[in-house]
C-alpha atoms as a PDB file:
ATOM      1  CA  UNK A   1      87.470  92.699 216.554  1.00  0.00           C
ATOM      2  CA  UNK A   2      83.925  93.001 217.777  1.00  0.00           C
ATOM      3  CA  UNK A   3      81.439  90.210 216.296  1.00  0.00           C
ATOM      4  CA  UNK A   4      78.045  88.829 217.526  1.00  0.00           C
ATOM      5  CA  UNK A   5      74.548  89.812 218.105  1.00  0.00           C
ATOM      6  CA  UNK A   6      75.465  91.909 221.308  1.00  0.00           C
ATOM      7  CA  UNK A   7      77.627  94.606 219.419  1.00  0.00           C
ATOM      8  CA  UNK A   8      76.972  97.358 217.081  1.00  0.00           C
ATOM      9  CA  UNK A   9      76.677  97.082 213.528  1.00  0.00           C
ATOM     10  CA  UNK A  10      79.572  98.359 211.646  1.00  0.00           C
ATOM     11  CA  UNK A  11      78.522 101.735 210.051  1.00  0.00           C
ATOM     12  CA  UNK A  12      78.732 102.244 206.398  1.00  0.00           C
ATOM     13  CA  UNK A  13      78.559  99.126 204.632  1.00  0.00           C
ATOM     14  CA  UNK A  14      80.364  99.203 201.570  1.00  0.00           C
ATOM     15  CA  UNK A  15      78.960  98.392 198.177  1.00  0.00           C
ATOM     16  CA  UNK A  16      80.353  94.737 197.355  1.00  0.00           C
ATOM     17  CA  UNK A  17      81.116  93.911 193.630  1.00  0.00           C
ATOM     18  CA  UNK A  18      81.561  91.020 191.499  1.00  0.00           C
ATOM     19  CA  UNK A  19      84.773  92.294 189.074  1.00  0.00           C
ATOM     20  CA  UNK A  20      85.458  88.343 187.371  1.00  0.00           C
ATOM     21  CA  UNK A  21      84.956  85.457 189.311  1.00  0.00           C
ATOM     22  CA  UNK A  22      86.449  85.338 192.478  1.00  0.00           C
ATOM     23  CA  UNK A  23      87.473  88.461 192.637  1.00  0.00           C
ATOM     24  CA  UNK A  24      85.177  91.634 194.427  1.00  0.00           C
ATOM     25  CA  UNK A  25      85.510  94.915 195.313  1.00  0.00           C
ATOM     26  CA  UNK A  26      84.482  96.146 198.369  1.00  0.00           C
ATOM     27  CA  UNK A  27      84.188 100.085 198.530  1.00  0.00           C
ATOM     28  CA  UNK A  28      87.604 101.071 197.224  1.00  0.00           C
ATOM     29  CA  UNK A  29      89.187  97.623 198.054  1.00  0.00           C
ATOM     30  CA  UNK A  30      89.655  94.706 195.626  1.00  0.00           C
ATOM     31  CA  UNK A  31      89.217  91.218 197.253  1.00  0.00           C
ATOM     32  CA  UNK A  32      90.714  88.480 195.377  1.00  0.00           C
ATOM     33  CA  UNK A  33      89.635  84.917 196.590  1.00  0.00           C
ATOM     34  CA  UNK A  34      92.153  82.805 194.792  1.00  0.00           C
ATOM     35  CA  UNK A  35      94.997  84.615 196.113  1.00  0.00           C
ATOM     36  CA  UNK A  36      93.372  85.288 199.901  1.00  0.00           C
ATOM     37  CA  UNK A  37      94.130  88.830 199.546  1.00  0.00           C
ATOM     38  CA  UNK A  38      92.941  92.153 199.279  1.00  0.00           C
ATOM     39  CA  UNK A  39      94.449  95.147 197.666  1.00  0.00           C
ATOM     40  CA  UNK A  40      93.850  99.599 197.878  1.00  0.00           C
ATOM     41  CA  UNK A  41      95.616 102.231 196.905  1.00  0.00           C
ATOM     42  CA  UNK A  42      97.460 104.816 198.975  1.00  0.00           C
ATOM     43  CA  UNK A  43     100.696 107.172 198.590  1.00  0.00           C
ATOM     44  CA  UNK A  44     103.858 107.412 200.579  1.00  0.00           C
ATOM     45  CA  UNK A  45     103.796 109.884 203.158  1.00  0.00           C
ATOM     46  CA  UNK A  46     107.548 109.485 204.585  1.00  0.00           C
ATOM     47  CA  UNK A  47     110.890 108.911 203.888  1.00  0.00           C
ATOM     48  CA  UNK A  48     112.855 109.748 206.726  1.00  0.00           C
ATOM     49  CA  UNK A  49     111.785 110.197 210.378  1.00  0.00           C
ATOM     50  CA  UNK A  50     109.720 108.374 213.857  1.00  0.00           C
ATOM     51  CA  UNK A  51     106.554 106.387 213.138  1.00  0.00           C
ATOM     52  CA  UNK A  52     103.775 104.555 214.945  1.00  0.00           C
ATOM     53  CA  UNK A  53     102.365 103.721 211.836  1.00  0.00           C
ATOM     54  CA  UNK A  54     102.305 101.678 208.522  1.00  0.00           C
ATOM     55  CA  UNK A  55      99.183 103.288 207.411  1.00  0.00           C
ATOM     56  CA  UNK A  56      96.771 105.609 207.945  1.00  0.00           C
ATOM     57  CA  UNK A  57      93.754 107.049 206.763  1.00  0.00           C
ATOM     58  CA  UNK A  58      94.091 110.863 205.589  1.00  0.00           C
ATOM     59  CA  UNK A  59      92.202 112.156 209.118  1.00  0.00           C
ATOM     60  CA  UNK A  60      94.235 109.774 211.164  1.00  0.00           C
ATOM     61  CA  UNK A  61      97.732 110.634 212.763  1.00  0.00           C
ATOM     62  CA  UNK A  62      99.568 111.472 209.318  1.00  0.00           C
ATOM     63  CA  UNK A  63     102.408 112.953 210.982  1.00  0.00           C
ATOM     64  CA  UNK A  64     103.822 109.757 212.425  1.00  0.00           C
ATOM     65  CA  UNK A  65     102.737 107.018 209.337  1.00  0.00           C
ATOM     66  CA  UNK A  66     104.579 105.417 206.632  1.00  0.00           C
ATOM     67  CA  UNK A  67     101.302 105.486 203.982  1.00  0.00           C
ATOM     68  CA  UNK A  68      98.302 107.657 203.936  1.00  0.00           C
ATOM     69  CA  UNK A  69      95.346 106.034 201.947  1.00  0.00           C
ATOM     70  CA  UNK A  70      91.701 107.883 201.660  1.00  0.00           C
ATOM     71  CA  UNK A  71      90.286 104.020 202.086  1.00  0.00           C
ATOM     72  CA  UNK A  72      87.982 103.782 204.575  1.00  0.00           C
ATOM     73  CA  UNK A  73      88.653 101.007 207.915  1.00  0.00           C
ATOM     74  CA  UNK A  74      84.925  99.803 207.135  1.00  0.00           C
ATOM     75  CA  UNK A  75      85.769  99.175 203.497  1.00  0.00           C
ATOM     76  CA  UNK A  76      89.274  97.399 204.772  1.00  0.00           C
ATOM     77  CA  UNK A  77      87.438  95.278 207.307  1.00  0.00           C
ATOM     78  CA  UNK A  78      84.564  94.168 205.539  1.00  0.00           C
ATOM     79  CA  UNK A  79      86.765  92.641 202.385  1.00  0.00           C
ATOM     80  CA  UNK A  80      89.276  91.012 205.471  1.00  0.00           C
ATOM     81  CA  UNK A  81      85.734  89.450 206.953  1.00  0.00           C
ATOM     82  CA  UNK A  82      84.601  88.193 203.525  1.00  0.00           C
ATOM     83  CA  UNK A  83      87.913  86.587 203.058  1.00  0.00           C
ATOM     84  CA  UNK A  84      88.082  84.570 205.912  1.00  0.00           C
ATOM     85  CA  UNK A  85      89.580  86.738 208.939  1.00  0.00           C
ATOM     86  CA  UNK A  86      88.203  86.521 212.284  1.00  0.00           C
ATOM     87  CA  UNK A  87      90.404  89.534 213.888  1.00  0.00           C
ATOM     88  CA  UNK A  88      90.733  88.969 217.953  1.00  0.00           C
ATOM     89  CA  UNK A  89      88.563  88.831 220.526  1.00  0.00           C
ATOM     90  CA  UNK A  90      86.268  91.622 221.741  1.00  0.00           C
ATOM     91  CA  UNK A  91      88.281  94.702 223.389  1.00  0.00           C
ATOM     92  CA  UNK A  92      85.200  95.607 226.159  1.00  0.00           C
ATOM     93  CA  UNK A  93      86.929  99.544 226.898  1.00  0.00           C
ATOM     94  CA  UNK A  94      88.411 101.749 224.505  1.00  0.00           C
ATOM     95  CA  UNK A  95      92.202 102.063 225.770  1.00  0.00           C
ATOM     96  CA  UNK A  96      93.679 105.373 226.835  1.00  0.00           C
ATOM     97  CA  UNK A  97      94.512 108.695 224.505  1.00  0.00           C
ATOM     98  CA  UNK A  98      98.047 108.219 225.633  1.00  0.00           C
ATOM     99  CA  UNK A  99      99.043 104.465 225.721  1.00  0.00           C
ATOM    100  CA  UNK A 100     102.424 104.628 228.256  1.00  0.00           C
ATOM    101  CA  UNK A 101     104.600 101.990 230.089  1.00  0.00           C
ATOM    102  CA  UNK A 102     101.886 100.961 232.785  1.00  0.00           C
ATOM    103  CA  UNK A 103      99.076 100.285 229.773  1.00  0.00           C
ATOM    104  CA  UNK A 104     101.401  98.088 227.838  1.00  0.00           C
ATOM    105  CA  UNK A 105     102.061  96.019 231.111  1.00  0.00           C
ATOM    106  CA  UNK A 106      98.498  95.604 232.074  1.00  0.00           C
ATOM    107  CA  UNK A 107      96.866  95.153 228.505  1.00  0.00           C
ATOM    108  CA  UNK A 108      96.118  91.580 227.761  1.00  0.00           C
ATOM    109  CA  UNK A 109      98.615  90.557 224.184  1.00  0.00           C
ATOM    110  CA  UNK A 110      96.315  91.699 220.684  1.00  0.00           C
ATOM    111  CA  UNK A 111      95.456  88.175 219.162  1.00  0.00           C
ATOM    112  CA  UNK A 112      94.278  87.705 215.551  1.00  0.00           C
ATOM    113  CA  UNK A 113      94.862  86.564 212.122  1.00  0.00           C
ATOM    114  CA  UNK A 114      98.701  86.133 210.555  1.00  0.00           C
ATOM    115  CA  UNK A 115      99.004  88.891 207.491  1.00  0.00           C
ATOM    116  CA  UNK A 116     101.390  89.552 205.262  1.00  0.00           C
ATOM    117  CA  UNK A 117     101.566  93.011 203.744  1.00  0.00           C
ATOM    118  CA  UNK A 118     103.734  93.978 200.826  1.00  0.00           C
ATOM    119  CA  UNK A 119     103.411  97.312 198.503  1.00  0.00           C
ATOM    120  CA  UNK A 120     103.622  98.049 195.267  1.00  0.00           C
ATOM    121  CA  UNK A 121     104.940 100.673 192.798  1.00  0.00           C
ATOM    122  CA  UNK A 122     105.907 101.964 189.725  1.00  0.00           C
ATOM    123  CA  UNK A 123     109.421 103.573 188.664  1.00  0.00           C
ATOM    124  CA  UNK A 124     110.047 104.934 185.418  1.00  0.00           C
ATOM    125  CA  UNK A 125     107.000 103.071 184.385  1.00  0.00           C
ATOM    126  CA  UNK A 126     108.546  99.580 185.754  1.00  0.00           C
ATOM    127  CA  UNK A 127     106.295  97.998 188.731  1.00  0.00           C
ATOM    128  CA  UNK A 128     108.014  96.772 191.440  1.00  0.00           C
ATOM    129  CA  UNK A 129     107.090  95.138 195.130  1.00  0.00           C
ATOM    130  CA  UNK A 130     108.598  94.669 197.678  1.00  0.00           C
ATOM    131  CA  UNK A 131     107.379  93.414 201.719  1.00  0.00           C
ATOM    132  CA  UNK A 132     106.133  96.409 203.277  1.00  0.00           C
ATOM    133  CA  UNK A 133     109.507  95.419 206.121  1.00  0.00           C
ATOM    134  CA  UNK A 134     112.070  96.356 203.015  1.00  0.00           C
ATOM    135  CA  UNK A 135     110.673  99.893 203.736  1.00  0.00           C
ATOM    136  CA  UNK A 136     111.015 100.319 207.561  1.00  0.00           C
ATOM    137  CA  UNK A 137     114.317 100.690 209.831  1.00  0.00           C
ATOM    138  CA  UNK A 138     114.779  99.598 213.693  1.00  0.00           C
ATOM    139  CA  UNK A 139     116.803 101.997 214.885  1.00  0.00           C
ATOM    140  CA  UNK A 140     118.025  99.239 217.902  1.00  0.00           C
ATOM    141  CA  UNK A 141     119.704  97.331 215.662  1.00  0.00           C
ATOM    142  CA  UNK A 142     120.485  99.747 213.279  1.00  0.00           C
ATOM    143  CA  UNK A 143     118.434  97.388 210.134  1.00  0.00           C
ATOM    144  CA  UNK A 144     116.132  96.640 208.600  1.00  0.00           C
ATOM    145  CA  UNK A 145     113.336  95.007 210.309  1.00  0.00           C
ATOM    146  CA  UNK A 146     112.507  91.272 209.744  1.00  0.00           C
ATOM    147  CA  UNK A 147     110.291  89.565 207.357  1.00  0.00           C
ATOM    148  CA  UNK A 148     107.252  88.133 208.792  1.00  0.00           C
ATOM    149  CA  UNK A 149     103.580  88.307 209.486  1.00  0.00           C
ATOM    150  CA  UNK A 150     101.822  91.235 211.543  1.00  0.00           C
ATOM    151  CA  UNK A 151      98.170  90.546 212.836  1.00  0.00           C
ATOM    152  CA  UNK A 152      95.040  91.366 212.114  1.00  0.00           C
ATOM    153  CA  UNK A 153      93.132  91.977 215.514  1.00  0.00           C
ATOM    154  CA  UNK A 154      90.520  94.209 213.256  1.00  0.00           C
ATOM    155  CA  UNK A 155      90.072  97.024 215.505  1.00  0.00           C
ATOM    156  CA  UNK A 156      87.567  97.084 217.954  1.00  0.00           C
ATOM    157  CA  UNK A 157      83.480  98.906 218.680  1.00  0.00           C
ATOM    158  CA  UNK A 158      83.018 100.845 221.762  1.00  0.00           C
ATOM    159  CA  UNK A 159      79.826 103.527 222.917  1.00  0.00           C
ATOM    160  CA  UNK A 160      78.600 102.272 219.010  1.00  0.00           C
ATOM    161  CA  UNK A 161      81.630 103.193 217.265  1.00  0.00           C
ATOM    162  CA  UNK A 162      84.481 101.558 215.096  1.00  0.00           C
ATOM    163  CA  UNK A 163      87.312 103.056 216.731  1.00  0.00           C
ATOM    164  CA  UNK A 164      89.633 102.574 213.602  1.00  0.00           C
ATOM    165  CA  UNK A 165      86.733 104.214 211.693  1.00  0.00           C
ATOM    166  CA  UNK A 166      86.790 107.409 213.277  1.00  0.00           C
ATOM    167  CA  UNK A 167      89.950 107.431 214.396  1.00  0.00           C
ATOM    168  CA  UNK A 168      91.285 106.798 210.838  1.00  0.00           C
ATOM    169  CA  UNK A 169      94.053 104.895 211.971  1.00  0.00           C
ATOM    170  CA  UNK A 170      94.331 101.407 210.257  1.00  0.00           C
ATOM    171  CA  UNK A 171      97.975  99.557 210.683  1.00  0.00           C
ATOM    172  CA  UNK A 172     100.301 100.437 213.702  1.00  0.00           C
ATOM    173  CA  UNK A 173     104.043  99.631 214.259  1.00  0.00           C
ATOM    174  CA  UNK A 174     103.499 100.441 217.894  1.00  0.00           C
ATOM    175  CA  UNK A 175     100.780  98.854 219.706  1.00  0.00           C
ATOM    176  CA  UNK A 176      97.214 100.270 219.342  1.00  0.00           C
ATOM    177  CA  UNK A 177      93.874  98.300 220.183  1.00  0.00           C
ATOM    178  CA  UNK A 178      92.063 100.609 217.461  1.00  0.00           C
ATOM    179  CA  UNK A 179      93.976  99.703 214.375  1.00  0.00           C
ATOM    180  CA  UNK A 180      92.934  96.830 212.418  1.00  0.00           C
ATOM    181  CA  UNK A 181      96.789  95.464 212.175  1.00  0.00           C
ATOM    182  CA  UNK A 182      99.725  95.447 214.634  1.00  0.00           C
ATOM    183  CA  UNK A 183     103.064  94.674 214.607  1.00  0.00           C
ATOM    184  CA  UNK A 184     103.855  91.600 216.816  1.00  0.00           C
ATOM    185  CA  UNK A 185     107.494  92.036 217.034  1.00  0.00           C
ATOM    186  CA  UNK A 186     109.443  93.000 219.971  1.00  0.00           C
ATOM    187  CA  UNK A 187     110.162  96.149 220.226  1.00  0.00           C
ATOM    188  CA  UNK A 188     106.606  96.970 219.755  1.00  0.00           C
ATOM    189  CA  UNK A 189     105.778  99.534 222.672  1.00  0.00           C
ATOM    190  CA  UNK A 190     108.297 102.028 222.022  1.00  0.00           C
ATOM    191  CA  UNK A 191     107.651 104.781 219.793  1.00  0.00           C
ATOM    192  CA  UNK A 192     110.916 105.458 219.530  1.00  0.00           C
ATOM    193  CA  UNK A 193     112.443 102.277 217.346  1.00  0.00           C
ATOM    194  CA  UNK A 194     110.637 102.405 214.472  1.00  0.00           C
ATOM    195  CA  UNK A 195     111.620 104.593 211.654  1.00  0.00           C
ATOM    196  CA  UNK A 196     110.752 104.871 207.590  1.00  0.00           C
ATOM    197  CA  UNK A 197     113.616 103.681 205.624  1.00  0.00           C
ATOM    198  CA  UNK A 198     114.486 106.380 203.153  1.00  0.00           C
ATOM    199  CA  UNK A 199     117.079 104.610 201.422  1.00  0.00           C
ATOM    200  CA  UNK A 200     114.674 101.775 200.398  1.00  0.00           C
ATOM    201  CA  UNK A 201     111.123 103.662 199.630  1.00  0.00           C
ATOM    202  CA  UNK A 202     110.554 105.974 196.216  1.00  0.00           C
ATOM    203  CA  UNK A 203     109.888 109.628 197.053  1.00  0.00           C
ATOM    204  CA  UNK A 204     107.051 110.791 199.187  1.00  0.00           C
ATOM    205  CA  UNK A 205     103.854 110.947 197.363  1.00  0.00           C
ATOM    206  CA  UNK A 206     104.532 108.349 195.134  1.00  0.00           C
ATOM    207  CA  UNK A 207     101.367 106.043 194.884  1.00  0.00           C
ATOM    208  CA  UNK A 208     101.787 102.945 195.924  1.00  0.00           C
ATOM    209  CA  UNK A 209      99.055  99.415 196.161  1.00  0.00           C
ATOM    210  CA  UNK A 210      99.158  97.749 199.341  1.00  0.00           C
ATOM    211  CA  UNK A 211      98.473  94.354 199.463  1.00  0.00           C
ATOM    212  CA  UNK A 212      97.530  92.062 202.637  1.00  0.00           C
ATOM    213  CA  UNK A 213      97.275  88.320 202.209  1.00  0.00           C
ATOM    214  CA  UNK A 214      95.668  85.898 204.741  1.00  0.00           C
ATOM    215  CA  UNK A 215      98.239  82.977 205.898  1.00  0.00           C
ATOM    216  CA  UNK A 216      96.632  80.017 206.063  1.00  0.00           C
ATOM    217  CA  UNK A 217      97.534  79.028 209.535  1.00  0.00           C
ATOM    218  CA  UNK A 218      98.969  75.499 207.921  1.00  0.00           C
ATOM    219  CA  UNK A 219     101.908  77.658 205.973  1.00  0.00           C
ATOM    220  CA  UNK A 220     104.867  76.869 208.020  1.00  0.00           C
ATOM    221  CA  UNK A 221     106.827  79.532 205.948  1.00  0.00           C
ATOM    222  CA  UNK A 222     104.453  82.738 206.364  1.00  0.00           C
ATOM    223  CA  UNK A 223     107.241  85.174 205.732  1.00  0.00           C
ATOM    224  CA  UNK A 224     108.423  83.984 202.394  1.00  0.00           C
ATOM    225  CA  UNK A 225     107.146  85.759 199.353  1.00  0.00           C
ATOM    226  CA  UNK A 226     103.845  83.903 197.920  1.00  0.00           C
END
C-alpha cells in the first residue's frame, strides 16, 4: 500500500455513508465498526478448474478467479483504511506482466494486515457461510486448503495509478503486488496448485456477500470463526 504526502491520491473517492451508528457504506461496500469488517456483493464465477484468484473485478482476469464482483478496488480500500488497515509498505516499481520463478526469488515477502475472508449465500432461501478456504482445493495435497488469515498488503500506486484499480484485480491465491489481498501460504507461487472446489461452492452465478474482517493482531486464534 502506498500512503504519505509523496504519492498520488487515490482516484475516485467513494461517497462515505452513515447507515446506523457504526456502521458506513463506502461506494458499494458496507463497513461495520463493531464487527471490524466490511462486506460487498459479488457472484461465483467457478466451480471447477486453475485459479490465481479469489476475486476479481468484472475487467480483471475473470478466467482464472473464484468470484467476480463489479465493486470497485478504490471503494474496497478506502472502507479497509477507515477501519483500521495499514496494508504494507510502499512497492516503488510496478512488477512484471508475467511474474515467473526468478521474480518470486528476488521480490522482497508482501507484508500487511491479517484478514479473514468468509462468503455468504443463500440456498433454497436458507443463508449459509462458510470461510472463503471451504471453497478452494490444493491440488498437492489433494484437500482442502487450511483455515487461516490471508493479508492485506492493499495494492500498490505507480506512474499515478492504483494498480488494483485498473487492473481490476483485488484478492490473489498466487502472489501479485497489485491485488489488495494475498494468500500467505506455501504453495503460493505456483499457478498450478490452486483450484475452485466444486464439490463445496453452489452453482456458478450464484450471488454470494463476501466478508473480510480485520484480526486484531492480539487474537491468538485468527483462523477460528468470530
Amino acid at each position: 500500500m502506498a500512503t504519505g504526502a509523496d504519492v498520488p491520491t487515490l482516484p475516485a473517492k467513494p461517497v462515505v455513508r452513515m447507515v446506523s451508528p457504526g456502521v458506513y457504506e463506502v461506494g458499494k461496500v458496507r463497513l461495520d465498526q463493531k464487527a471490524a469488517s466490511i462486506s460487498f456483493a459479488g457472484t461465483l464465477n467457478m466451480k471447477r478448474g486453475l485459479l490465481e484468484y479469489l476475486v476479481v473485478h468484472s475487467k480483471g482476469s475473470v478466467h482464472e478467479s473464484l468470484l467476480v464482483t463489479d465493486v470497485e478496488a478504490t471503494d474496497i480500500h478506502v472502507a479497509m483504511l477507515l477501519l483500521g488497515a495499514k496494508g504494507g509498505a510502499v512497492v516503488a516499481e510496478a512488477p512484471p506482466a508475467q511474474l515467473d520463478a526468478r521474480y518470486f526469488r528476488m521480490a522482497p515477502k508482501l507484508t500487511g494486515d491479517a484478514v479473514i475472508i468468509r462468503v455468504k449465500w443463500k440456498e433454497k432461501d436458507v443463508e449459509k457461510t462458510a470461510p472463503i478456504e471451504d471453497w478452494l482445493f490444493n491440488d498437492a495435497a489433494m484437500k482442502k486448503i487450511e483455515h487461516g488469515p490471508w493479508t492485506y498488503n492493499g495494492s500498490m500506486i505507480h506512474e499515478g495509478r492504483f494498480l488494483a484499480q485498473t487492473e481490476g484485480n483485488l484478492m490473489a491465491l498466487v502472489t501479485s503486488p497489485t491485488a489488495l489481498i494475498n494468500n500467505p501460504r506455501q504453495g503460493n507461487d505456483n499457478d498450478h496448485l490452486w483450484n475452485a472446489n466444486g464439490d463445496t461452492t453452489p452453482g456458478i452465478g450464484t450471488p454470494v456477500e463476501v466478508v473480510i474482517q480485520l484480526v486484531p493482531p492480539a487474537n491468538p486464534n485468527p483462523g477460528r470463526k468470530p
